[in-house]
C-alpha atoms as a PDB file:
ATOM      1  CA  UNK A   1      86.351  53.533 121.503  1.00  0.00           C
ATOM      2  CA  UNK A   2      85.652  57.111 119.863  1.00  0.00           C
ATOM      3  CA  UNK A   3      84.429  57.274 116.841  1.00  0.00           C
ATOM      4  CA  UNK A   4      86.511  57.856 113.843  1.00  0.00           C
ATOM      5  CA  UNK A   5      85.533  61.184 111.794  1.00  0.00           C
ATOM      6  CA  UNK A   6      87.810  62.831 109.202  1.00  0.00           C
ATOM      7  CA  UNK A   7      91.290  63.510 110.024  1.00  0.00           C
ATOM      8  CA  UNK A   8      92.427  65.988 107.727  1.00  0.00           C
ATOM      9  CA  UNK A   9      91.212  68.669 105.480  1.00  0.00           C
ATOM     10  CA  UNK A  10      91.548  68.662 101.894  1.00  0.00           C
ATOM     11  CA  UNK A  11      94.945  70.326 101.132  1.00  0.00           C
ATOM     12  CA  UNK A  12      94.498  73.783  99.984  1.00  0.00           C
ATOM     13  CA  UNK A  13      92.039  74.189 102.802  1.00  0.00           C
ATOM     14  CA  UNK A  14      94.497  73.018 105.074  1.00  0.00           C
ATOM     15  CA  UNK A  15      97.227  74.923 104.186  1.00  0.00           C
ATOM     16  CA  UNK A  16      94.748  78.167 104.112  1.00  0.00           C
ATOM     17  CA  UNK A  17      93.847  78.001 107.793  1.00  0.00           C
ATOM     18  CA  UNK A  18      97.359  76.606 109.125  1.00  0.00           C
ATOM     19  CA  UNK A  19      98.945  79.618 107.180  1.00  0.00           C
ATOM     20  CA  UNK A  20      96.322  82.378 106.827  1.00  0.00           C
ATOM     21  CA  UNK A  21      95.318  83.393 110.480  1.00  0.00           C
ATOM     22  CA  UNK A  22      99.465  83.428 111.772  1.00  0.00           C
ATOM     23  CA  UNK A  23     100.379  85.129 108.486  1.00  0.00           C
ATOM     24  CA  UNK A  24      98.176  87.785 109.219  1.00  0.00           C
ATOM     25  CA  UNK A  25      98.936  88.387 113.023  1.00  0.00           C
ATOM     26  CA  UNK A  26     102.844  88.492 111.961  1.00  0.00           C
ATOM     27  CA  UNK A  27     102.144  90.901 109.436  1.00  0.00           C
ATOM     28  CA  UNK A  28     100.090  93.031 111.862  1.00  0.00           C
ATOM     29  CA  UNK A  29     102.991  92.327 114.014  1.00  0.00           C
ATOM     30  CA  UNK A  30     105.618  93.723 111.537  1.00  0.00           C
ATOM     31  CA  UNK A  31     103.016  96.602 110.412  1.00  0.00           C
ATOM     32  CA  UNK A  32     103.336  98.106 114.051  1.00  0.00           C
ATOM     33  CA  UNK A  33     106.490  97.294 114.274  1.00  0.00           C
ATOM     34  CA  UNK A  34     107.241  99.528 111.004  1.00  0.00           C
ATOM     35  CA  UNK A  35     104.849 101.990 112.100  1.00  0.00           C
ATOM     36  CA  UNK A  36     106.670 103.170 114.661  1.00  0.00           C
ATOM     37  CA  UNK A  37     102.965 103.607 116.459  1.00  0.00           C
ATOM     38  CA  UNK A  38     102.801 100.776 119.010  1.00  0.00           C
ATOM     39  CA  UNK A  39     102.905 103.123 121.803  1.00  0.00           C
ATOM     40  CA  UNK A  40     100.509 105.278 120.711  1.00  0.00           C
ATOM     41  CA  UNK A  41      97.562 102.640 119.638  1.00  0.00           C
ATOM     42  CA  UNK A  42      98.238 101.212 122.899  1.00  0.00           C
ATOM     43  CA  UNK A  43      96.951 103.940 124.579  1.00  0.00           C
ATOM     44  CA  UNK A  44      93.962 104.537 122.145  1.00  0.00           C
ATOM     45  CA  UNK A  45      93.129 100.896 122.985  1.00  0.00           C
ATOM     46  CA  UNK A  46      93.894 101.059 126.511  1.00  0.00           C
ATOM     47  CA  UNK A  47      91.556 103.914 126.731  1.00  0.00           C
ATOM     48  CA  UNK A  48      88.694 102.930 124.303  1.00  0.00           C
ATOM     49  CA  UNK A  49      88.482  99.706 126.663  1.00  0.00           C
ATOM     50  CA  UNK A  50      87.794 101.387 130.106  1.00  0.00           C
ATOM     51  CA  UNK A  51      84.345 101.884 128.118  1.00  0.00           C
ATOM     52  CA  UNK A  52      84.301  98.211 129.507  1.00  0.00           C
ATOM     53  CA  UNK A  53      83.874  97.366 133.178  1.00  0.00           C
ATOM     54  CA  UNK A  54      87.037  96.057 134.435  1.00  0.00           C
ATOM     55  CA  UNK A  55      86.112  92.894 136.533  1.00  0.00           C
ATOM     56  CA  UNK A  56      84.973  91.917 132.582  1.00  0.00           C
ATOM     57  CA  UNK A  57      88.464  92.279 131.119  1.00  0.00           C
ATOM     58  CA  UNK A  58      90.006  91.040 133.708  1.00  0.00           C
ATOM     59  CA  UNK A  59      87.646  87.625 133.760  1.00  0.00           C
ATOM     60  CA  UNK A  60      88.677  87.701 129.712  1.00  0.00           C
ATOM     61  CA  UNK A  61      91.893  87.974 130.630  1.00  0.00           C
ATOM     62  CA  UNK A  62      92.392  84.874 132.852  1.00  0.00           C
ATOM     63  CA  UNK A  63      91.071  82.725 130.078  1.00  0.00           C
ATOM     64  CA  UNK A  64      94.220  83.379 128.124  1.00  0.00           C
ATOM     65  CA  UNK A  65      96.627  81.811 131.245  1.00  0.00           C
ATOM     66  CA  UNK A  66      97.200  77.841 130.362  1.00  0.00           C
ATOM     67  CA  UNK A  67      95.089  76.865 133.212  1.00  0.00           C
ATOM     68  CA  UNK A  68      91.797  78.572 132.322  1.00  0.00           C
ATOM     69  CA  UNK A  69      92.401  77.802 128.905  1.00  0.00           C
ATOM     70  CA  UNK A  70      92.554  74.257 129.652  1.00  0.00           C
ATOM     71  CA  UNK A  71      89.379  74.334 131.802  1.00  0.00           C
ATOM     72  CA  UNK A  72      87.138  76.006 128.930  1.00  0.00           C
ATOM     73  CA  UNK A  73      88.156  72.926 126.431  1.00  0.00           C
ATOM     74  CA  UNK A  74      87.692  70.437 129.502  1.00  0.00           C
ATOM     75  CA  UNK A  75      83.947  70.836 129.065  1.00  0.00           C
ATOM     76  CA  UNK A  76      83.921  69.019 126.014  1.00  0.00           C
ATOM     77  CA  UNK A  77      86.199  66.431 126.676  1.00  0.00           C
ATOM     78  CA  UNK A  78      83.797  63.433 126.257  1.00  0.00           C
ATOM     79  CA  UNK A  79      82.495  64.885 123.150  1.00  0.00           C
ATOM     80  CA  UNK A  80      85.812  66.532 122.167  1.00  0.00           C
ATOM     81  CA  UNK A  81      88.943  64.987 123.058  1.00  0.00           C
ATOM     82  CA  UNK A  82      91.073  65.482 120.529  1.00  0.00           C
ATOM     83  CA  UNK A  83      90.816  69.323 121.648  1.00  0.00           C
ATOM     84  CA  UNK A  84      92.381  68.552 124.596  1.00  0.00           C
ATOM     85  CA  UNK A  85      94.795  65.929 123.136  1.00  0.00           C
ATOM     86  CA  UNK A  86      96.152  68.645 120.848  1.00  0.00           C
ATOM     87  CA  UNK A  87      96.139  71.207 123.390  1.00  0.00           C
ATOM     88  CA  UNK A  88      98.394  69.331 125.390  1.00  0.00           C
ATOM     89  CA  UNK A  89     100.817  68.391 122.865  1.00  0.00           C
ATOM     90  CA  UNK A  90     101.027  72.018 121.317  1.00  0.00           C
ATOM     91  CA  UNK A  91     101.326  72.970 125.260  1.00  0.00           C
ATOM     92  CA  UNK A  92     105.533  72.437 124.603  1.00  0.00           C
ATOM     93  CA  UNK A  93     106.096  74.398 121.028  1.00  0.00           C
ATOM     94  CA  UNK A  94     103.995  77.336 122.751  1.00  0.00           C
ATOM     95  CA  UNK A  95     106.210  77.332 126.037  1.00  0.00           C
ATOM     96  CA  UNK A  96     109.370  77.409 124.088  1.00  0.00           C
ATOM     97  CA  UNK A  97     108.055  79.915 122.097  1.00  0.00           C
ATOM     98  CA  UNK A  98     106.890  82.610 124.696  1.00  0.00           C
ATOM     99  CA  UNK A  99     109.423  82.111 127.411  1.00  0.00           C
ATOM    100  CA  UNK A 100     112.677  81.916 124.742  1.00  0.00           C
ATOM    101  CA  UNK A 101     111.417  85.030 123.011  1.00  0.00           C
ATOM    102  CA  UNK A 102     110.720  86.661 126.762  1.00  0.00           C
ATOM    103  CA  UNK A 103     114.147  85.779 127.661  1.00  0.00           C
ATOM    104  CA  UNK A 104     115.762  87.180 124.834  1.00  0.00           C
ATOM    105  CA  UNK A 105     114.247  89.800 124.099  1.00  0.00           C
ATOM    106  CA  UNK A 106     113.583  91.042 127.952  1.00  0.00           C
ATOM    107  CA  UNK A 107     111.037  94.167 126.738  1.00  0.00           C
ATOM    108  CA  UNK A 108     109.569  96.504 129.418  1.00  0.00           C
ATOM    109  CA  UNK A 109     105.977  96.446 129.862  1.00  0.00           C
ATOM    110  CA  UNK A 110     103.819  99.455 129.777  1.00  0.00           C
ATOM    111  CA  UNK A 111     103.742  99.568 133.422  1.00  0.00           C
ATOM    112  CA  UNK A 112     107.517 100.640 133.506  1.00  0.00           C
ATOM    113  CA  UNK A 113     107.577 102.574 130.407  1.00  0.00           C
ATOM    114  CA  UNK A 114     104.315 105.499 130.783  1.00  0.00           C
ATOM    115  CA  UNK A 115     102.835 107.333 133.381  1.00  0.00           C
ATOM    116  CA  UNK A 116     100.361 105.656 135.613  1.00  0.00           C
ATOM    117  CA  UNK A 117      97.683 108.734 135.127  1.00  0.00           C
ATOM    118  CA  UNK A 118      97.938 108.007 131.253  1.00  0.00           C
ATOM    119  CA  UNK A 119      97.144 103.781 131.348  1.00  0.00           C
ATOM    120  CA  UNK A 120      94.521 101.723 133.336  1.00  0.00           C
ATOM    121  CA  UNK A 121      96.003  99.062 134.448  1.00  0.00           C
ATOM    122  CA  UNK A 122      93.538  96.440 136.007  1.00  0.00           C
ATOM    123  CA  UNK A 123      95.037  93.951 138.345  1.00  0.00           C
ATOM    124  CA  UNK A 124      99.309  93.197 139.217  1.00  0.00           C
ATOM    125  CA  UNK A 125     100.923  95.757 137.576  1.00  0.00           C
ATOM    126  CA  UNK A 126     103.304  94.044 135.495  1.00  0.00           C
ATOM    127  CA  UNK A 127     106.992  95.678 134.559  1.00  0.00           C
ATOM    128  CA  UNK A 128     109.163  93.298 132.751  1.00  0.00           C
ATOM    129  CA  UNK A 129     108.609  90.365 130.024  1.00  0.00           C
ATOM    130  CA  UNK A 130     106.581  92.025 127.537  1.00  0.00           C
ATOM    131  CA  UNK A 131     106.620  90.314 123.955  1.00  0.00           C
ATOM    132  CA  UNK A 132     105.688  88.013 123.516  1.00  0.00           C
ATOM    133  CA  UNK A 133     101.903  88.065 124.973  1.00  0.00           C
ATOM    134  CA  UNK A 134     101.609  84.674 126.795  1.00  0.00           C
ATOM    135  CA  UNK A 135      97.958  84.906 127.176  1.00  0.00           C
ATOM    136  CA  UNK A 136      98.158  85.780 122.872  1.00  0.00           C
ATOM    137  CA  UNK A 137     100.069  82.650 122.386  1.00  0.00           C
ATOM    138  CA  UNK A 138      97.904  80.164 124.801  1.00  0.00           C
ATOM    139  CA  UNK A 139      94.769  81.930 123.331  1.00  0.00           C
ATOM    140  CA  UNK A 140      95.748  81.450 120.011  1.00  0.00           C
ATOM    141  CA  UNK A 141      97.231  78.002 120.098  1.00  0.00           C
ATOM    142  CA  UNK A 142      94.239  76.678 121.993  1.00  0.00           C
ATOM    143  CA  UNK A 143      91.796  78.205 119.185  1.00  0.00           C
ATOM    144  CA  UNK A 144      93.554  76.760 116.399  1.00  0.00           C
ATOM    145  CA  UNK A 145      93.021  73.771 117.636  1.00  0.00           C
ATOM    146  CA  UNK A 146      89.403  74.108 118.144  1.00  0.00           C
ATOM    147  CA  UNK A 147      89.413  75.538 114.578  1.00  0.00           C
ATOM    148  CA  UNK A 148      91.388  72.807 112.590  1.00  0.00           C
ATOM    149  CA  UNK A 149      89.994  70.068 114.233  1.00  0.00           C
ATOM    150  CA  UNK A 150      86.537  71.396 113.469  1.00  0.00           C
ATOM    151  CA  UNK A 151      87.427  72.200 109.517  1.00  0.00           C
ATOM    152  CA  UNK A 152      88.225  68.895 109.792  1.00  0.00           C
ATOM    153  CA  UNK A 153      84.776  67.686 110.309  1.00  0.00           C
ATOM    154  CA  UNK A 154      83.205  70.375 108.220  1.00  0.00           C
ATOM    155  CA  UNK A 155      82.481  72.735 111.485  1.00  0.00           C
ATOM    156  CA  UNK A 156      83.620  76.329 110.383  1.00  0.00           C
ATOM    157  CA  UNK A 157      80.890  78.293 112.938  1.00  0.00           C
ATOM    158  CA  UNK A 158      83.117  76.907 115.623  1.00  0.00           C
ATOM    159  CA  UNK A 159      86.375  77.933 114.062  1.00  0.00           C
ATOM    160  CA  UNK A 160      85.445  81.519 113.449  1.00  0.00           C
ATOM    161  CA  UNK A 161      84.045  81.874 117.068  1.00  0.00           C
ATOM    162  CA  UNK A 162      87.402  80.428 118.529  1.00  0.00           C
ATOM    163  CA  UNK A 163      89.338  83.024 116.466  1.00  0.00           C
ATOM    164  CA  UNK A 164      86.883  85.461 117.510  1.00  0.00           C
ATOM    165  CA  UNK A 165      87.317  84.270 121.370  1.00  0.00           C
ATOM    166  CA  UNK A 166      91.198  84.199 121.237  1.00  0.00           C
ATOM    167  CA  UNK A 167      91.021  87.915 119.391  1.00  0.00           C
ATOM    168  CA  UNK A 168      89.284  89.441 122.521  1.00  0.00           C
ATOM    169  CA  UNK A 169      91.904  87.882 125.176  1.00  0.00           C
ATOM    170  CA  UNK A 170      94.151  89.379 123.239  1.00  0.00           C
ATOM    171  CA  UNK A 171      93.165  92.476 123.034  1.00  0.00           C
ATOM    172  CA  UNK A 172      91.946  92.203 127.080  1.00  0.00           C
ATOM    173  CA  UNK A 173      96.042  91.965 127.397  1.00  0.00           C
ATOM    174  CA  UNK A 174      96.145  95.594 126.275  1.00  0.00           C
ATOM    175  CA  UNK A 175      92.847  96.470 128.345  1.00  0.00           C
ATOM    176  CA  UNK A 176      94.253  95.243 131.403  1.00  0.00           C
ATOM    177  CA  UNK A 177      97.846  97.806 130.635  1.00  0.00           C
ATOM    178  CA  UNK A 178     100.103  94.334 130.328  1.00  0.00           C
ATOM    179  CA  UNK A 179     101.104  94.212 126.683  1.00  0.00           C
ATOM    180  CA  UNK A 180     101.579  96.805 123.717  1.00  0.00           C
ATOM    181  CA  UNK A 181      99.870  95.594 120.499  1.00  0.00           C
ATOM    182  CA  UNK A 182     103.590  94.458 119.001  1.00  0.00           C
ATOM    183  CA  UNK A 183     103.182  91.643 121.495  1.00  0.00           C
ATOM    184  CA  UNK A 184      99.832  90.484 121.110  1.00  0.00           C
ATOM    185  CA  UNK A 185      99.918  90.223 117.681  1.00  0.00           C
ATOM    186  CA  UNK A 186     103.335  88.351 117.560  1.00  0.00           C
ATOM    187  CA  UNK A 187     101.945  86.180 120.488  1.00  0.00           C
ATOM    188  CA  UNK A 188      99.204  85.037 118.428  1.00  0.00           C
ATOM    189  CA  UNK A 189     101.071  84.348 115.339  1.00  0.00           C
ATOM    190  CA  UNK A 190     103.347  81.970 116.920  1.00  0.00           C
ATOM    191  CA  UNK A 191     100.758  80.346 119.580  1.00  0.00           C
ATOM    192  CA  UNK A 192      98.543  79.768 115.747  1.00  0.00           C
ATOM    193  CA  UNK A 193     101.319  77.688 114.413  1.00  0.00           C
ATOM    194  CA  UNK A 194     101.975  76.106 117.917  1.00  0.00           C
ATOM    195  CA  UNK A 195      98.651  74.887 118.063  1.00  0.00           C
ATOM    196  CA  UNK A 196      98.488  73.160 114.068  1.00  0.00           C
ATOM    197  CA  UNK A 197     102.108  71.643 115.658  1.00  0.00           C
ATOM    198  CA  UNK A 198      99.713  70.178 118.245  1.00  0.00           C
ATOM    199  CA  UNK A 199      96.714  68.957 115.814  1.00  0.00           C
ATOM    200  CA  UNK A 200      99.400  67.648 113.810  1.00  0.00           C
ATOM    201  CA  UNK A 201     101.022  65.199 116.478  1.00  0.00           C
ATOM    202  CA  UNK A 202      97.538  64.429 117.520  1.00  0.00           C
ATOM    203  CA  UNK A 203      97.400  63.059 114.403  1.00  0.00           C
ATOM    204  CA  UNK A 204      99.460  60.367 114.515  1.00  0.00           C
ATOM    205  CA  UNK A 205      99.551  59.869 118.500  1.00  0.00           C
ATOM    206  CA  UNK A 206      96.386  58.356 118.841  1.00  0.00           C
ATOM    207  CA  UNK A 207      96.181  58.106 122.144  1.00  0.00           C
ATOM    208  CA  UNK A 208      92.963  60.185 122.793  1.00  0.00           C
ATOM    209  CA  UNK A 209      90.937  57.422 120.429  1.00  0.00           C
ATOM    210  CA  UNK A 210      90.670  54.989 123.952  1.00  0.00           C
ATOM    211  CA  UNK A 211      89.126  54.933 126.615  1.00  0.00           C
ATOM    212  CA  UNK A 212      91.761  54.820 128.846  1.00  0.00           C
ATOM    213  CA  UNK A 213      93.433  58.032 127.085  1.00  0.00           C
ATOM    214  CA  UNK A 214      90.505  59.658 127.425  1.00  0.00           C
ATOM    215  CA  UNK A 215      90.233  58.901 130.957  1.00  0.00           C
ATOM    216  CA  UNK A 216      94.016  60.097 131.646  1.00  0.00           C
ATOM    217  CA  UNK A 217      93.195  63.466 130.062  1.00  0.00           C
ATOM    218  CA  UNK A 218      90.138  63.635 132.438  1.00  0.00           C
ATOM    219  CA  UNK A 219      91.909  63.246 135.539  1.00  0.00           C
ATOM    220  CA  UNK A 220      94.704  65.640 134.433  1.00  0.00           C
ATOM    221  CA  UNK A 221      91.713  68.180 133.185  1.00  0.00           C
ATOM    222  CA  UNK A 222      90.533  67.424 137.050  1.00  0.00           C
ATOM    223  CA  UNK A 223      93.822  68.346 138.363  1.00  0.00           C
ATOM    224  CA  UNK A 224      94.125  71.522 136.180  1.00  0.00           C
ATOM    225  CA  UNK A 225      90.486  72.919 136.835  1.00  0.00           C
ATOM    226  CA  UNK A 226      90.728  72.219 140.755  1.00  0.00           C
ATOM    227  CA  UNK A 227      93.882  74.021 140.709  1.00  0.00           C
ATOM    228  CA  UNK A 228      92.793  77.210 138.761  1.00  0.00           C
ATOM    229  CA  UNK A 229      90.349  77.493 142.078  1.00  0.00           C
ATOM    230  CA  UNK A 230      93.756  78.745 143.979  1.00  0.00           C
ATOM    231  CA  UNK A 231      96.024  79.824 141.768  1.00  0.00           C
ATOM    232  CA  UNK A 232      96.639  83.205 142.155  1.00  0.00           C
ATOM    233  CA  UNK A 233      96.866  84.672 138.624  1.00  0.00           C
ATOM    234  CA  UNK A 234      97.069  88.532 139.292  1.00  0.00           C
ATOM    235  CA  UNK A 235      93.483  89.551 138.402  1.00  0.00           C
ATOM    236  CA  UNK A 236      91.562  89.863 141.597  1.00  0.00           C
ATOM    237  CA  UNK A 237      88.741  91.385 140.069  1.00  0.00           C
ATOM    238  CA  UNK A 238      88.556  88.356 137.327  1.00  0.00           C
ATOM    239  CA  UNK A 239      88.718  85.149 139.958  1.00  0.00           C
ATOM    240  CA  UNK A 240      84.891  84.864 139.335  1.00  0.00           C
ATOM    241  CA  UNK A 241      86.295  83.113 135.794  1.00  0.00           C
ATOM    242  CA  UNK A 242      88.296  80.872 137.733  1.00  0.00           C
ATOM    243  CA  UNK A 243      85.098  79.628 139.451  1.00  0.00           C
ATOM    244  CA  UNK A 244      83.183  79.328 136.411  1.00  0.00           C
ATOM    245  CA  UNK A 245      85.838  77.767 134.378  1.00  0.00           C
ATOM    246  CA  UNK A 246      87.074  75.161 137.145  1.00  0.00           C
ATOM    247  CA  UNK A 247      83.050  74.036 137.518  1.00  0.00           C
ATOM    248  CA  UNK A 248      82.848  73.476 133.916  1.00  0.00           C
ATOM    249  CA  UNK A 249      86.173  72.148 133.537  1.00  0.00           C
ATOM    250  CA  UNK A 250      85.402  69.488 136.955  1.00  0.00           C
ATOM    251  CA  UNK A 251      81.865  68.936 135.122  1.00  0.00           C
ATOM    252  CA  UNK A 252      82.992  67.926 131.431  1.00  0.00           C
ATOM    253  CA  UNK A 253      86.356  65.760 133.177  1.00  0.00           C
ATOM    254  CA  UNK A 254      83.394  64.059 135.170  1.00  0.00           C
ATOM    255  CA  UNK A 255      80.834  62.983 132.324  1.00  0.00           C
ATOM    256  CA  UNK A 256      84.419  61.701 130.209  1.00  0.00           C
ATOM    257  CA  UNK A 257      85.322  59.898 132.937  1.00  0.00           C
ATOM    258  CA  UNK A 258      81.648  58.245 133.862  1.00  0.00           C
ATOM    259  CA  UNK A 259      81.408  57.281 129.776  1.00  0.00           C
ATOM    260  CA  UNK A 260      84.721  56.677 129.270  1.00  0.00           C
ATOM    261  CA  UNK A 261      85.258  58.344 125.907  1.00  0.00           C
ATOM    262  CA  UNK A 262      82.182  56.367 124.569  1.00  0.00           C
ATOM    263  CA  UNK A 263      80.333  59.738 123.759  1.00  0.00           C
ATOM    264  CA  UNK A 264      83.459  61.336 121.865  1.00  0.00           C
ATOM    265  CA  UNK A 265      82.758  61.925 117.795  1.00  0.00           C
ATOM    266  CA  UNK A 266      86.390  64.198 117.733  1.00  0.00           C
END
């Protein structure tokens, strides 16, 4: 069985880092908005990151697609698997959110909008779709689950570098020419919340406490990391992430499936 740890931060703590981190990413979000300047500091951050190699930004990048994402938390599934428990249950609210709002909305990407000679764009060159940031929102969600259920056993080094992780695939979305800042920012606000909807329900769906829930999430971790070996996610230069992540994601589904949950403390 896994071990029982603390399942819930003191209140005002709580509410602080449910609130604070998608409060501020909406604001930013309405701040450009208002500003009237998304254009422009696209550009200024599109061109500040070609500083960067691009097979780097575009390896970043592909950790922000649900896949890749999935394969980084695998790793830690027999140590961790309420990570992956809340993952997949915030995996719904963050799909909802990013393809209604992409529906609705229907904004042009950068691509279609400026001159190629003025953007690099690094991998598919993406036209339609634009806010919000998919990558944002999966990048987000999936770090504020790390984060909360890390508060929750007194683990804040591990929160801020899972902000700080999700903050640079975001911003690889503008390096890579596929989002303006608008949707980046407004990505990350609502994949936040999605991902404290997902700590939440893991909360009082349990199901990642046995050893045969722990096993279920290793085969589907299995099943996701083997796939992110083919899938063809637009980033040719980046596909050297998908080999890392699947072998680490194969690797942690293996040791959670050979203990059986029995080393889990989360």
């Amino acid at each position: 069985m896994t071990s029982e740890t603390p399942s819930s931060l003191p209140g005002n703590e709580s509410t602080y880092w449910i609130v604070a981190p998608a409060g501020i990413l909406a604001l930013l979000a309405l701040a450009t908005l208002a500003s009237g300047r998304n254009t422009e500091w696209f550009v200024e951050w599109n061109s500040i990151a070609t500083a960067v190699p691009a097979f780097l930004w575009a390896g970043v990048t592909n950790i922000g697609s649900t896949s890749g994402a999935f394969a980084l938390l695998a790793g830690w599934l027999a140590w961790r698997p309420r990570w992956i428990a809340a993952a997949v249950l915030a995996v719904p609210a963050g799909a909802a959110y990013t393809h209604g709002l992409k529906e609705f909305f229907a904004e042009p990407r950068p691509a279609a909008v400026l001159p190629p000679e003025q953007i690099q764009i690094i991998g598919e060159a993406l036209r339609t779709g634009s806010f919000p940031s998919g990558h944002s929102t999966t990048a987000f969600g999936f770090a504020a689950v790390v984060a909360l259920c890390s508060l929750m056993t007194g683990t804040r080094r591990i929160a801020l570098l899972a902000l700080t992780v999700a903050a640079l695939v975001a911003f690889s979305r503008v390096a890579v020419g596929a989002h303006w800042p608008l949707d980046i920012f407004a990505g990350g606000a609502g994949g936040w919340l999605c991902g404290a909807i997902g700590v939440w329900w893991s909360a009082r769906w349990r199901f990642w406490t046995t050893p045969g829930g722990v096993r279920v999430l290793a085969i589907l971790m299995a099943a996701l990391s083997i796939s992110l070996i083919f899938e063809e996610l637009g980033y040719p230069q980046g596909v050297w992430t998908q080999y890392v992540l699947a072998a680490w994601g194969l690797a942690g589904a293996f040791i959670a499936l050979k203990t059986g949950g029995r080393r889990s403390v989360n």
